[in-house]
C-alpha atoms as a PDB file:
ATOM      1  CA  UNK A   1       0.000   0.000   0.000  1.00  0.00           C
ATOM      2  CA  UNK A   2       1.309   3.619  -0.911  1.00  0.00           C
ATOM      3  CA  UNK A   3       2.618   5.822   2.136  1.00  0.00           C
ATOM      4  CA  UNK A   4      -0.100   8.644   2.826  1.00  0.00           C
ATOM      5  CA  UNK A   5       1.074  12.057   1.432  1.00  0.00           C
ATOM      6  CA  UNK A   6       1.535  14.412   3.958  1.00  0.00           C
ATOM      7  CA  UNK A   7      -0.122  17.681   3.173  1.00  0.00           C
ATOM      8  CA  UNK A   8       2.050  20.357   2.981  1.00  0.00           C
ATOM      9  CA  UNK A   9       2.113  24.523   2.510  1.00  0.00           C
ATOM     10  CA  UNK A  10       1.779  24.318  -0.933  1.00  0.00           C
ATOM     11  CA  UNK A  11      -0.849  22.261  -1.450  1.00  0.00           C
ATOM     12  CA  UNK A  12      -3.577  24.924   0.360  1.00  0.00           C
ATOM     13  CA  UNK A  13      -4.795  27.407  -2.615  1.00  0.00           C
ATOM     14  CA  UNK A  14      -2.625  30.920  -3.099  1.00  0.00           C
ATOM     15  CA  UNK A  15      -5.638  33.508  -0.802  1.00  0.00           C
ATOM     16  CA  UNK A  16      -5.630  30.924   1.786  1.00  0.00           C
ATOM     17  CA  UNK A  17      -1.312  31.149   2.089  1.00  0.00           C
ATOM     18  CA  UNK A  18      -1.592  34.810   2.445  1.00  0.00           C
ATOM     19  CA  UNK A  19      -4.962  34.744   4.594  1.00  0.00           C
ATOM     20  CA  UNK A  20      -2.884  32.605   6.849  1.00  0.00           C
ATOM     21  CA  UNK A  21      -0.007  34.906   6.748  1.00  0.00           C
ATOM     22  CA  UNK A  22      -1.749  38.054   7.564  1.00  0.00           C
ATOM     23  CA  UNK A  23      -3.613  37.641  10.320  1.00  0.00           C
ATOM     24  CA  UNK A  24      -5.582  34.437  12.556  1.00  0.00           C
ATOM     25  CA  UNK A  25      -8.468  33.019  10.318  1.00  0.00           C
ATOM     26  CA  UNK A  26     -10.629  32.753  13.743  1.00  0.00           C
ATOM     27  CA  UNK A  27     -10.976  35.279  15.544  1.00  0.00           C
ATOM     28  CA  UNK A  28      -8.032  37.817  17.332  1.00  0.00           C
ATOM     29  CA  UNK A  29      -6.519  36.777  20.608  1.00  0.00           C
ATOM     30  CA  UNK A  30      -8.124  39.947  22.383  1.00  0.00           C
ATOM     31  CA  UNK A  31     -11.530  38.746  21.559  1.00  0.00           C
ATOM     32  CA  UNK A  32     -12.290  35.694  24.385  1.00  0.00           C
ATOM     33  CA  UNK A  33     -10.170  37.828  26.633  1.00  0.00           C
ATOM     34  CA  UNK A  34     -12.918  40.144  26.079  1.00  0.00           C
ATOM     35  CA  UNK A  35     -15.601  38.081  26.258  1.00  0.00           C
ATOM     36  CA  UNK A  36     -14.990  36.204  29.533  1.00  0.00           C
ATOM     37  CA  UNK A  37     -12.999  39.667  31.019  1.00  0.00           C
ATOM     38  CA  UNK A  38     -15.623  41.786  30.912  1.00  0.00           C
ATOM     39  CA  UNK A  39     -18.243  39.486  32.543  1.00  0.00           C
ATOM     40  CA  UNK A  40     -16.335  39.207  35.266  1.00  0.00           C
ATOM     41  CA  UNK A  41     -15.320  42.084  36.205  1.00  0.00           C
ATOM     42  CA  UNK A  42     -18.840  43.019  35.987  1.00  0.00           C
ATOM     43  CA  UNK A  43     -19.766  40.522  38.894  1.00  0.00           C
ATOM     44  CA  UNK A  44     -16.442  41.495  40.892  1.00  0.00           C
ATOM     45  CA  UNK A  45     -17.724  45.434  40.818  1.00  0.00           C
ATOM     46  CA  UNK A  46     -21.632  44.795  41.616  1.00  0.00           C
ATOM     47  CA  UNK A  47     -21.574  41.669  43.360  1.00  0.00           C
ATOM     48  CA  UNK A  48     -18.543  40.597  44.946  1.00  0.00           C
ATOM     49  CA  UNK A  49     -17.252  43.719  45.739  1.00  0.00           C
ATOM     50  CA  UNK A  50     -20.007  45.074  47.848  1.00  0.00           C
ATOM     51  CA  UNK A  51     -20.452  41.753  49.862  1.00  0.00           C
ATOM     52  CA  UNK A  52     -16.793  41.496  50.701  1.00  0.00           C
ATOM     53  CA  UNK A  53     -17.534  45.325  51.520  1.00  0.00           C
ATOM     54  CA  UNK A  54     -20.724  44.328  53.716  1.00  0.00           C
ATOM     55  CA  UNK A  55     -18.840  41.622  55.231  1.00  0.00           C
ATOM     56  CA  UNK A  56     -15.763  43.867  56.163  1.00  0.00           C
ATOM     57  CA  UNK A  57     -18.279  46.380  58.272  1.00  0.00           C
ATOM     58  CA  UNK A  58     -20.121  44.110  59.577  1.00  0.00           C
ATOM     59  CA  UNK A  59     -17.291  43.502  61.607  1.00  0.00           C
ATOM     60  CA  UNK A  60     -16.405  46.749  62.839  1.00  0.00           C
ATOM     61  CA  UNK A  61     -18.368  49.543  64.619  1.00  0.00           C
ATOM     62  CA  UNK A  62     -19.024  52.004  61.302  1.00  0.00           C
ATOM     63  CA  UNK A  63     -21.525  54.836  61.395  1.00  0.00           C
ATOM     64  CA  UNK A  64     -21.344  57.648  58.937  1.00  0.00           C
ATOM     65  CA  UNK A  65     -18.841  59.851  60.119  1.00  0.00           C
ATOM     66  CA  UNK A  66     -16.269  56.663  60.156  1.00  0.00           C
ATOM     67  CA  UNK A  67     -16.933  55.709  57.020  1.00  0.00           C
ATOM     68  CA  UNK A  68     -15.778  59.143  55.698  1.00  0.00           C
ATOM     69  CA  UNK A  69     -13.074  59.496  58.024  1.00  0.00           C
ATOM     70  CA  UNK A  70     -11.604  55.453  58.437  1.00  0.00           C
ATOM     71  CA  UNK A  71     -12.027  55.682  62.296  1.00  0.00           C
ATOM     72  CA  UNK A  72     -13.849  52.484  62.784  1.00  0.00           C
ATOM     73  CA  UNK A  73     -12.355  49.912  64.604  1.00  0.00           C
ATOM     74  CA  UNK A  74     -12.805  45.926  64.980  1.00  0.00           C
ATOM     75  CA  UNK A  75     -15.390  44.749  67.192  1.00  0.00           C
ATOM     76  CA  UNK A  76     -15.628  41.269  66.134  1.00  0.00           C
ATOM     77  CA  UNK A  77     -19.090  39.380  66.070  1.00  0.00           C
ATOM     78  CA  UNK A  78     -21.096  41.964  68.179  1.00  0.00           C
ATOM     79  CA  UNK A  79     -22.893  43.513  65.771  1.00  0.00           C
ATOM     80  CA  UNK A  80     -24.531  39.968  64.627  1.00  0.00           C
ATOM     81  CA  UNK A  81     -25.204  39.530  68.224  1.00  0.00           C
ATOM     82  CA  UNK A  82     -27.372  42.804  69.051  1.00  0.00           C
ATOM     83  CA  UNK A  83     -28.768  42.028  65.613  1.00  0.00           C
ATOM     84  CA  UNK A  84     -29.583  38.197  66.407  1.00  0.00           C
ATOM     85  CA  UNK A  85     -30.802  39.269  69.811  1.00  0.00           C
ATOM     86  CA  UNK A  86     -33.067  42.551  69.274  1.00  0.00           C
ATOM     87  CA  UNK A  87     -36.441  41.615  69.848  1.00  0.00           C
ATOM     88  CA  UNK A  88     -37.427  43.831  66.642  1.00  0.00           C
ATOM     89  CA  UNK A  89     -35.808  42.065  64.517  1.00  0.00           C
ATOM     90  CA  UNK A  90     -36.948  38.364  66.033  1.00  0.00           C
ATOM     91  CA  UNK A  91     -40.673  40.267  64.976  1.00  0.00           C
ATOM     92  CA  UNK A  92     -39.755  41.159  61.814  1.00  0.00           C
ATOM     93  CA  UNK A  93     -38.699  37.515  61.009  1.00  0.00           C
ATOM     94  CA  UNK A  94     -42.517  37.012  62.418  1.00  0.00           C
ATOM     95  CA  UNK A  95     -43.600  39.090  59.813  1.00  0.00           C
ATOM     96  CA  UNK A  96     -41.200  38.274  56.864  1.00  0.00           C
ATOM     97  CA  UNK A  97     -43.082  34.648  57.264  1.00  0.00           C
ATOM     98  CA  UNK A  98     -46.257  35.972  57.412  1.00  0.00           C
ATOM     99  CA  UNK A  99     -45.468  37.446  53.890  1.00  0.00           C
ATOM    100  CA  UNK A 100     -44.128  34.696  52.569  1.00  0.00           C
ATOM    101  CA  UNK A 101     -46.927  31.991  53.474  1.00  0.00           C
ATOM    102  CA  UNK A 102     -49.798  34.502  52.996  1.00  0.00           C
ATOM    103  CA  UNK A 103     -48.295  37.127  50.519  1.00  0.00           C
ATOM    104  CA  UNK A 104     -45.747  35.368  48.297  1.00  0.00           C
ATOM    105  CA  UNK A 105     -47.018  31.802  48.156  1.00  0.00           C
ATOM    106  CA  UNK A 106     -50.698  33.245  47.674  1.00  0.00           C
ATOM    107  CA  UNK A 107     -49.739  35.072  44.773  1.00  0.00           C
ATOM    108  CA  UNK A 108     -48.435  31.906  42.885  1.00  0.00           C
ATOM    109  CA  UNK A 109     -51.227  30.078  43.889  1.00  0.00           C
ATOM    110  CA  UNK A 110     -53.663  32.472  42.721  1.00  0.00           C
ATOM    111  CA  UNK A 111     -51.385  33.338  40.078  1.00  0.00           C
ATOM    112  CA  UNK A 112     -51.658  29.355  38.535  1.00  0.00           C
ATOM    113  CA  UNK A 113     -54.884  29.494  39.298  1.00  0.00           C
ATOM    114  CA  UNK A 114     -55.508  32.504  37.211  1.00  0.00           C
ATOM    115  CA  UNK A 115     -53.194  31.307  34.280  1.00  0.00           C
ATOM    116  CA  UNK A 116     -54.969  27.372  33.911  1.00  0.00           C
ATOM    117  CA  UNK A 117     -58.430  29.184  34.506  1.00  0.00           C
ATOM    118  CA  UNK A 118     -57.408  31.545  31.200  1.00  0.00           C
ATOM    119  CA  UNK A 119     -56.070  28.861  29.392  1.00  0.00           C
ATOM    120  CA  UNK A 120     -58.578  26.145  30.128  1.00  0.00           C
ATOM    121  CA  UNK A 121     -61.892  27.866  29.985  1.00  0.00           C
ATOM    122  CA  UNK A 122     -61.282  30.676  27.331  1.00  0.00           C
ATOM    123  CA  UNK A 123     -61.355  29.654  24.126  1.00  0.00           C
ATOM    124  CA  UNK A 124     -60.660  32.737  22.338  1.00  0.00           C
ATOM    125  CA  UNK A 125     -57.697  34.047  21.894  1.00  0.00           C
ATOM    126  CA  UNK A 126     -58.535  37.503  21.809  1.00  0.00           C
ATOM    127  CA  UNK A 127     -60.318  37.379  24.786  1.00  0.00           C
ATOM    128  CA  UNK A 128     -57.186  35.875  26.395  1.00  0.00           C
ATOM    129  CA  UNK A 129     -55.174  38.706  25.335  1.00  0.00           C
ATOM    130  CA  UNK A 130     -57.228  41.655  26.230  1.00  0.00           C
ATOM    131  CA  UNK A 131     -57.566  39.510  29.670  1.00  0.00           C
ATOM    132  CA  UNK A 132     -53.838  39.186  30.164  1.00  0.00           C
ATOM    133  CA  UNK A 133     -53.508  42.676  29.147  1.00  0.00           C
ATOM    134  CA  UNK A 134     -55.142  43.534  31.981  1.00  0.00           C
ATOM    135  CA  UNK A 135     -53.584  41.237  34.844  1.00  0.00           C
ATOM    136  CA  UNK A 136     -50.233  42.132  33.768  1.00  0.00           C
ATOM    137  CA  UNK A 137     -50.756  46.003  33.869  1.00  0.00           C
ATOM    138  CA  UNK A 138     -50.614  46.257  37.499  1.00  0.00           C
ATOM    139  CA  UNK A 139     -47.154  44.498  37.226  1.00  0.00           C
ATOM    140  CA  UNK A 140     -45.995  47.462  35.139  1.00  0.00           C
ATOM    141  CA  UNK A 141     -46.625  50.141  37.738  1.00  0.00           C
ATOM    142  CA  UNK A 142     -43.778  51.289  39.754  1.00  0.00           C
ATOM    143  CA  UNK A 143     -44.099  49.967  43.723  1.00  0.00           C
ATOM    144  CA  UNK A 144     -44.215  53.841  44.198  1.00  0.00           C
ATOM    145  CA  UNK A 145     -47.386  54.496  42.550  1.00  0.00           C
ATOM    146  CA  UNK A 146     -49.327  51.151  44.023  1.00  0.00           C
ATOM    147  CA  UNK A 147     -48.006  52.388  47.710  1.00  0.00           C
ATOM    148  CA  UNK A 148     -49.618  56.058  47.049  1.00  0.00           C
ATOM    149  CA  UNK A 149     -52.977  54.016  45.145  1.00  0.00           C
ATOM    150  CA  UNK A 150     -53.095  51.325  47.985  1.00  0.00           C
ATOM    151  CA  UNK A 151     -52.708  53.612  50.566  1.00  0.00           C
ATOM    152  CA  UNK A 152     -55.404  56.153  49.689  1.00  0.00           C
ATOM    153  CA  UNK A 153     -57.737  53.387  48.392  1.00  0.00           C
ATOM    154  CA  UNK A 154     -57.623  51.454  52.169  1.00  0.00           C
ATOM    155  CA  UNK A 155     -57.990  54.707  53.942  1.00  0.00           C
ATOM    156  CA  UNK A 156     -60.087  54.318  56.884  1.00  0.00           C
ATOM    157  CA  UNK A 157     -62.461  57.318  56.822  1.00  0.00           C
ATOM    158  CA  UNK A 158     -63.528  56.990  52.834  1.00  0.00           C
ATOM    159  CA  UNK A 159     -61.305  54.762  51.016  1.00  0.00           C
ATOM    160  CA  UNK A 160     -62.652  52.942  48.264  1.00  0.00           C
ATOM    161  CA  UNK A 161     -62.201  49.555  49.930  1.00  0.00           C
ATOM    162  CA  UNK A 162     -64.515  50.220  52.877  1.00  0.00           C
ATOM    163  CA  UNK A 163     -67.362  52.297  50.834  1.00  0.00           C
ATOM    164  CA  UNK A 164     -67.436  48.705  48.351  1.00  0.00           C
ATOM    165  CA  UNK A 165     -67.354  46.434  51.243  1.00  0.00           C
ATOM    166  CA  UNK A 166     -70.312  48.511  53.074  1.00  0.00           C
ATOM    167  CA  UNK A 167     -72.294  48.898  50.102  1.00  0.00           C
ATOM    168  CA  UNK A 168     -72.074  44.760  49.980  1.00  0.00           C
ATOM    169  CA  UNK A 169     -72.761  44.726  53.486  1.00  0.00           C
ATOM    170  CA  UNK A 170     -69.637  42.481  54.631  1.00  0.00           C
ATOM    171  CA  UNK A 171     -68.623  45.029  57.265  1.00  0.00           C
ATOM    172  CA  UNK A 172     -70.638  47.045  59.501  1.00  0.00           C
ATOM    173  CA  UNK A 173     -68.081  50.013  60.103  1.00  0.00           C
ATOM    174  CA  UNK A 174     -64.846  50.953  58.889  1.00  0.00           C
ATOM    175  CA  UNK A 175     -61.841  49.081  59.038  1.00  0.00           C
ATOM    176  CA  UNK A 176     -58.626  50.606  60.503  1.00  0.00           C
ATOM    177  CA  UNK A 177     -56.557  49.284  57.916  1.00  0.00           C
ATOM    178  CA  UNK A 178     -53.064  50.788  58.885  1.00  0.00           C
ATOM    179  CA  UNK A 179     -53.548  49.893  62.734  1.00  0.00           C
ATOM    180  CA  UNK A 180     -51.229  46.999  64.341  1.00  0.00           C
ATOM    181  CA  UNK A 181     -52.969  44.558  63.664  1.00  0.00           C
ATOM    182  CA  UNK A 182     -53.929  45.194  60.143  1.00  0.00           C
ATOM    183  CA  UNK A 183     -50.694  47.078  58.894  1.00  0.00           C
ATOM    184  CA  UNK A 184     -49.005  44.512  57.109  1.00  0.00           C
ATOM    185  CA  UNK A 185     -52.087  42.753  55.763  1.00  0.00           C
ATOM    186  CA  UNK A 186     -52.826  45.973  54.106  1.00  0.00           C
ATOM    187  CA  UNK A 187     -49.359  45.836  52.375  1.00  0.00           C
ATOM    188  CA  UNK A 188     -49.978  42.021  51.019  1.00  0.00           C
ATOM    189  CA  UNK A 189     -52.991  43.068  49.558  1.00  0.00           C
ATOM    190  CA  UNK A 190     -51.574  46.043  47.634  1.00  0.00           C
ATOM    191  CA  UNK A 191     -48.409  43.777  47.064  1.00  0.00           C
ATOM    192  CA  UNK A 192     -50.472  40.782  45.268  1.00  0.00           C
ATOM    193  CA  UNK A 193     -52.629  43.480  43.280  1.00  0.00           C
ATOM    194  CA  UNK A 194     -48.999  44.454  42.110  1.00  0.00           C
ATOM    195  CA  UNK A 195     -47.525  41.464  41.498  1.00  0.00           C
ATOM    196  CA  UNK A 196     -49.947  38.383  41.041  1.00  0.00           C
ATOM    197  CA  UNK A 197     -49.503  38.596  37.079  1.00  0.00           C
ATOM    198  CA  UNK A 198     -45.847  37.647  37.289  1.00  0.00           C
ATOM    199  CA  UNK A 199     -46.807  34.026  38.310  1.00  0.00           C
ATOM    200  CA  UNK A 200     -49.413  34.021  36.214  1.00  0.00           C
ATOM    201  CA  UNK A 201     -47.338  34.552  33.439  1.00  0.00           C
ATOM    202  CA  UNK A 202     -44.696  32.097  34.387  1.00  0.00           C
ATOM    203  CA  UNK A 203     -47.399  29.464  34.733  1.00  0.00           C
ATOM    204  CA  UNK A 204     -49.406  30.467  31.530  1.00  0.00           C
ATOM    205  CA  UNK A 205     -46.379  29.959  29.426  1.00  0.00           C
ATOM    206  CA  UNK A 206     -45.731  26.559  31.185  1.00  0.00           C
ATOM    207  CA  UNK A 207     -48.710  25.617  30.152  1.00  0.00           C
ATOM    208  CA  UNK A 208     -48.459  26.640  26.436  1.00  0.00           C
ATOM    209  CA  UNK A 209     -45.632  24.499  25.853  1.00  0.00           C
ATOM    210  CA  UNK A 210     -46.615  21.496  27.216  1.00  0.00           C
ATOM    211  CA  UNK A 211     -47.204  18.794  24.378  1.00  0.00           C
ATOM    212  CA  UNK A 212     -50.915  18.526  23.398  1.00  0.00           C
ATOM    213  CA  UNK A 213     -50.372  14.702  22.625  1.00  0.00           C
ATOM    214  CA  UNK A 214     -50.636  14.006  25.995  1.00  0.00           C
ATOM    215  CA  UNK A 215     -54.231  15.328  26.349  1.00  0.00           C
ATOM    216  CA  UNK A 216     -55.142  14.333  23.489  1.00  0.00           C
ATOM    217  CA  UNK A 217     -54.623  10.476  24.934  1.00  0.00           C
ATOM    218  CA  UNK A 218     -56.181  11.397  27.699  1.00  0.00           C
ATOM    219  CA  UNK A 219     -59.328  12.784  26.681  1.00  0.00           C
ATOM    220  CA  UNK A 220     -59.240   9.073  23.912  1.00  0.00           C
ATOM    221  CA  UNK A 221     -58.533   7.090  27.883  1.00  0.00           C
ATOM    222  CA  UNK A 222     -61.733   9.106  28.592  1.00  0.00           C
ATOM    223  CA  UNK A 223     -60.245  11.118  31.628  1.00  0.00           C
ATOM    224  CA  UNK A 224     -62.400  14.040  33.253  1.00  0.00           C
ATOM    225  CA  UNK A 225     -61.142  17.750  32.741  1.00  0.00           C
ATOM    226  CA  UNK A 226     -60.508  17.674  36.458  1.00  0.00           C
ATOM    227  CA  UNK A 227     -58.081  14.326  36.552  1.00  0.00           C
ATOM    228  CA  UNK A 228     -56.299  15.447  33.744  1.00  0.00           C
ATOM    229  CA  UNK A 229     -55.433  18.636  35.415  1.00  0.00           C
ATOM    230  CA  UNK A 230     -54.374  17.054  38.449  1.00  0.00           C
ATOM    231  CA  UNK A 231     -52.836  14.141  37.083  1.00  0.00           C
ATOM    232  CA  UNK A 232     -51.604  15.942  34.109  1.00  0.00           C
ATOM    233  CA  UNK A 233     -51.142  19.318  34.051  1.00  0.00           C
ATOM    234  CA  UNK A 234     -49.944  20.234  37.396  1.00  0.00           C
ATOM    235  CA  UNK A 235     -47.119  17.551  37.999  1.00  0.00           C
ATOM    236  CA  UNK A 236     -45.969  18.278  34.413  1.00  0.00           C
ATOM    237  CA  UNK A 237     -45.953  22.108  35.570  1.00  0.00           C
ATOM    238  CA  UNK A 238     -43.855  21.449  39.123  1.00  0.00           C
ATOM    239  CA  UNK A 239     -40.618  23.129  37.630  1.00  0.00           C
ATOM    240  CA  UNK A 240     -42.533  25.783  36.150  1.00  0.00           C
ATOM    241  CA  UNK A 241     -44.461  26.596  39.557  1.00  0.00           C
ATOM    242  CA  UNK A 242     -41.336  26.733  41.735  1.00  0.00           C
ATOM    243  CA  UNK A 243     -39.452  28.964  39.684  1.00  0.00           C
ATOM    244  CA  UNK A 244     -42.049  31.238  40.130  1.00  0.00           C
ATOM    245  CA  UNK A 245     -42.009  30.740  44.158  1.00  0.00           C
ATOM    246  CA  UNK A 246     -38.735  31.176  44.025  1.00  0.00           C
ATOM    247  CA  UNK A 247     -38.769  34.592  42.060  1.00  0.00           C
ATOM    248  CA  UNK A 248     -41.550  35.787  44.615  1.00  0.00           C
ATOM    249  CA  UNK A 249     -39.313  34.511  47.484  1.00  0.00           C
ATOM    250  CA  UNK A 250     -36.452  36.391  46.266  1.00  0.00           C
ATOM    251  CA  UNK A 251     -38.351  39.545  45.554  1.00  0.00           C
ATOM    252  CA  UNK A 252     -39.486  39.239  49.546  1.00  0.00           C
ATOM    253  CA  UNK A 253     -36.089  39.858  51.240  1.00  0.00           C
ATOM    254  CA  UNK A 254     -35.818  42.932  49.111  1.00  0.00           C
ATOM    255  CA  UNK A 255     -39.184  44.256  49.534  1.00  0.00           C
ATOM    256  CA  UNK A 256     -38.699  48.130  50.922  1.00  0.00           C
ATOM    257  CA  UNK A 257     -40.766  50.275  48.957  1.00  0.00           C
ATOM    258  CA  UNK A 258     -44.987  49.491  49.889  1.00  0.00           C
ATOM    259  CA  UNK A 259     -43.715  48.809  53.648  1.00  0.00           C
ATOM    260  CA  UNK A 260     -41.795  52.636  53.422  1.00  0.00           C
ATOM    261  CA  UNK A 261     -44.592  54.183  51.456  1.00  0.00           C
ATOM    262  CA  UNK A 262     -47.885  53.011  53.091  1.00  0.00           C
ATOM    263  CA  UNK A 263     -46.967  52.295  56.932  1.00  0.00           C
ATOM    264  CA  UNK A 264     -42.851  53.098  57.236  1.00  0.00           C
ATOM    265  CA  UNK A 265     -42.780  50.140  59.198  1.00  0.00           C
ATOM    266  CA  UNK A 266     -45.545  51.571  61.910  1.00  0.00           C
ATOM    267  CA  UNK A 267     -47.396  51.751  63.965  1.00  0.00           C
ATOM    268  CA  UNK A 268     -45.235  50.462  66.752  1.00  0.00           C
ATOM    269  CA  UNK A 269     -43.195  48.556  64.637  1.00  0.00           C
ATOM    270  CA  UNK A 270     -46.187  46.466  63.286  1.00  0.00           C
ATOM    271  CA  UNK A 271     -45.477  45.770  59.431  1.00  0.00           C
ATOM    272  CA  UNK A 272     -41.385  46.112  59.552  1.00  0.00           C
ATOM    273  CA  UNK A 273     -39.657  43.399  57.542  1.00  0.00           C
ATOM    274  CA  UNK A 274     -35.764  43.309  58.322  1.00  0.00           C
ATOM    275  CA  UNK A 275     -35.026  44.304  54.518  1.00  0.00           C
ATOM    276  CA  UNK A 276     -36.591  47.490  55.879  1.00  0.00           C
ATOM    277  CA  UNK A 277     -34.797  47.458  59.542  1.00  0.00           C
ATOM    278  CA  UNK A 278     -31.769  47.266  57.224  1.00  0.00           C
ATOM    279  CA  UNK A 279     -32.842  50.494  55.330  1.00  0.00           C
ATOM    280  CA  UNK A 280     -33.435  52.348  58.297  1.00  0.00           C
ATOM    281  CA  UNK A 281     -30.393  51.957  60.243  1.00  0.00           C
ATOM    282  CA  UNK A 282     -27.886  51.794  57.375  1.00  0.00           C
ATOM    283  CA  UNK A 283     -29.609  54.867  55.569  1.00  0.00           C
ATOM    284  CA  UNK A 284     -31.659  56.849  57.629  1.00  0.00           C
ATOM    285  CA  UNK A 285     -29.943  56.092  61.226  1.00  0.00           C
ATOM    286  CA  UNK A 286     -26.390  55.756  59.671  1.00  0.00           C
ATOM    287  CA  UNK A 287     -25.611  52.737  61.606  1.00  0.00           C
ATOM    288  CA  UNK A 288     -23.296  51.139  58.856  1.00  0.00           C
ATOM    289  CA  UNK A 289     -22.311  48.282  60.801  1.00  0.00           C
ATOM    290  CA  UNK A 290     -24.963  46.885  62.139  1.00  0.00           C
ATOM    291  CA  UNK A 291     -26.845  47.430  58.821  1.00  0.00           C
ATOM    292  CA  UNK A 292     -24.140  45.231  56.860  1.00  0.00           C
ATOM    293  CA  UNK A 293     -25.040  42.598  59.426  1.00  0.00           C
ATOM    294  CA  UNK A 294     -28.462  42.774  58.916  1.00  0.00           C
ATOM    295  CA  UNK A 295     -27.677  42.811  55.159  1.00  0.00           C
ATOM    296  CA  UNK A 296     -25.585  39.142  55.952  1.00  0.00           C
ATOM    297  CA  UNK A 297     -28.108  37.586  57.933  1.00  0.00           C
ATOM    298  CA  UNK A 298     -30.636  38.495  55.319  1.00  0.00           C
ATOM    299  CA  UNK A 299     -28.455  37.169  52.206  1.00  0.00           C
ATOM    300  CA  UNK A 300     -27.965  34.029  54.688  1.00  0.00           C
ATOM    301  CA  UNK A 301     -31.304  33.212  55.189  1.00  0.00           C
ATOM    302  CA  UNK A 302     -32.413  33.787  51.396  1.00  0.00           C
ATOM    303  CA  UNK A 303     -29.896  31.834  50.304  1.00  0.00           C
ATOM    304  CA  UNK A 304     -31.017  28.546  52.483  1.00  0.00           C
ATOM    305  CA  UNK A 305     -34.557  28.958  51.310  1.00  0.00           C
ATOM    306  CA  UNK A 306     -33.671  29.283  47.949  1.00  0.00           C
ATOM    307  CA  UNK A 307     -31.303  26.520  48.083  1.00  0.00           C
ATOM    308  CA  UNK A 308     -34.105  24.264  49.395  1.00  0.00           C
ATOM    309  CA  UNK A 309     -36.455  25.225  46.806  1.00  0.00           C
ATOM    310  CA  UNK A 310     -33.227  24.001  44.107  1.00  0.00           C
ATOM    311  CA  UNK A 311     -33.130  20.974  45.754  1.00  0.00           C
ATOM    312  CA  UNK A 312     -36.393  20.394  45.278  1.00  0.00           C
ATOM    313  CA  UNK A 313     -36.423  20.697  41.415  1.00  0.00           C
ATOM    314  CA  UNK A 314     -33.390  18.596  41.221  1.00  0.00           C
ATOM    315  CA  UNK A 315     -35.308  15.843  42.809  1.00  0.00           C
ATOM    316  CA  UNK A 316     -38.252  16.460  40.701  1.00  0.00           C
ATOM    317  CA  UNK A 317     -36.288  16.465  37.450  1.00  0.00           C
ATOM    318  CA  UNK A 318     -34.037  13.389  38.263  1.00  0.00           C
ATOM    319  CA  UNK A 319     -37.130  11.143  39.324  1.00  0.00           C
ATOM    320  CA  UNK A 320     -38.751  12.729  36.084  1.00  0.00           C
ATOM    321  CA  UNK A 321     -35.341  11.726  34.056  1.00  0.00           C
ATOM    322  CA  UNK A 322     -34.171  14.758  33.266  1.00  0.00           C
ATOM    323  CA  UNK A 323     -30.861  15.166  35.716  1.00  0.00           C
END
């Protein structure tokens, strides 16, 4: 058998010699620098940065006039300890779970409610859209502007709220809506109004892509409407659904605005969430230090919950076969 011919320079057509010659036929030796360099030092200046920062004065007994003037000094762990052990924030943990089992995980529950209701029942499309239109326009509104709405529509004396639930004759006299007790119930409600079309969205376009051949054997088995949507619809939709709790849990330990704007944490404390204690003593009480802490504690116990909810669609996607 003939030796194989090794390919040499001058068997490669005359542009391709000098393409070669002049410069890298891929792409220049800056460019992946580029494209990985730039990403990170994106996450080193917004992310990493200002935790490492957080961390640092966490540590250390900073208000403002230290800050400016780098007289701080090291006082170990004692900032997580007055924040671990202040009785405010052990209530606003209370209350951060009260929001989260009766504000966040209500508005994905109506929210897939809503969505399957749309998709199931409507059968026109244009209805749908003029529908969805609708749900998702209170998403659009800045928190501002539903704080200022909410607030004036709940107001005690002659809000809207009150007038409609008189005229239907489900109360007998007004309700106090921004007293202790009521305070932060007030803020769910104007917070699901806001935001109960962003899990209906998620949801809704869960459900669009899911394969109609498996409802059309269904409906030839002879299932009910009912079995197939628990059988069917809503295990096929578990990924879907807990992305959307965990987008709603992850808005929660940021949520400032409605609590500033409709109660500012009041009366007595009633409706503060420690994303707010945060705000107040790092920005308004200049309490650096112990507001970093807060901050850490905060991105501590998002990041468990959120972790947890991960697990959980890892588990549901390996027994489904898909990891």
């Amino acid at each position: 058998m003939a030796p194989m011919r090794r390919e040499s320079d001058t068997d490669h057509p005359e542009w391709f010699q000098k393409k070669r010659k002049s410069r890298p036929l891929i792409v220049a030796r800056w460019v992946p620098i580029a494209l990985v360099g730039l990403p990170v030092a994106t996450l080193l200046a917004i992310v990493i940065y200002p935790t490492v920062w957080m961390f640092y004065h966490s540590l250390r007994d900073t208000n403002i006039q230290g800050l400016f003037m780098g007289t701080h000094s090291h006082i170990g762990f004692s900032n997580y300890a007055d924040v671990l052990g202040s009785e405010r924030f052990q209530d606003s943990l209370l209350h951060l779970a009260q929001y989260l089992t009766f504000g966040a995980c209500l508005q994905v529950i109506i929210g897939t409610v809503l969505a399957l209701t749309l998709y199931e029942f409507v059968k026109s499309n244009a209805i749908r859209t003029v529908v969805l239109i609708m749900l998702v326009i209170p998403m659009m509104l800045p928190p501002s502007i539903v704080g200022v709405l909410w607030r004036f529509l709940l107001t005690p004396s002659n809000g809207a709220v009150n007038q409609a639930l008189l005229n239907l004759g489900l109360i007998e006299q007004h309700i106090e809506w921004f007293n202790a007790g009521i305070s932060l119930w007030s803020i769910i409600i104007a917070d699901s109004w806001n935001w109960v079309a962003l899990p209906l969205l998620i949801v809704y376009s869960g459900r669009v892509s899911l394969p109609p051949a498996v409802y059309e054997a269904a409906r030839v088995d002879g299932a009910s409407q009912w079995k197939v949507m628990r059988r069917i619809t809503l295990p096929m939709l578990k990924e879907v659904i807990a992305i959307a709790f965990i987008l709603r849990f992850t808005d929660a330990f940021k949520f400032v605005d409605l609590v500033y704007i409709m109660t500012s944490g009041g009366p007595a404390q009633s409706s503060e969430l420690p994303t707010y204690i945060a705000f107040q003593r790092g920005i308004r009480e200049f309490a650096v230090g112990e507001a970093a802490a807060y901050a850490i504690i905060i991105f501590i116990i998002s990041a468990v919950i959120i972790t947890l909810f991960l697990k959980y669609m890892k588990g549901v996607m390996r027994a489904r076969g898909f990891a």
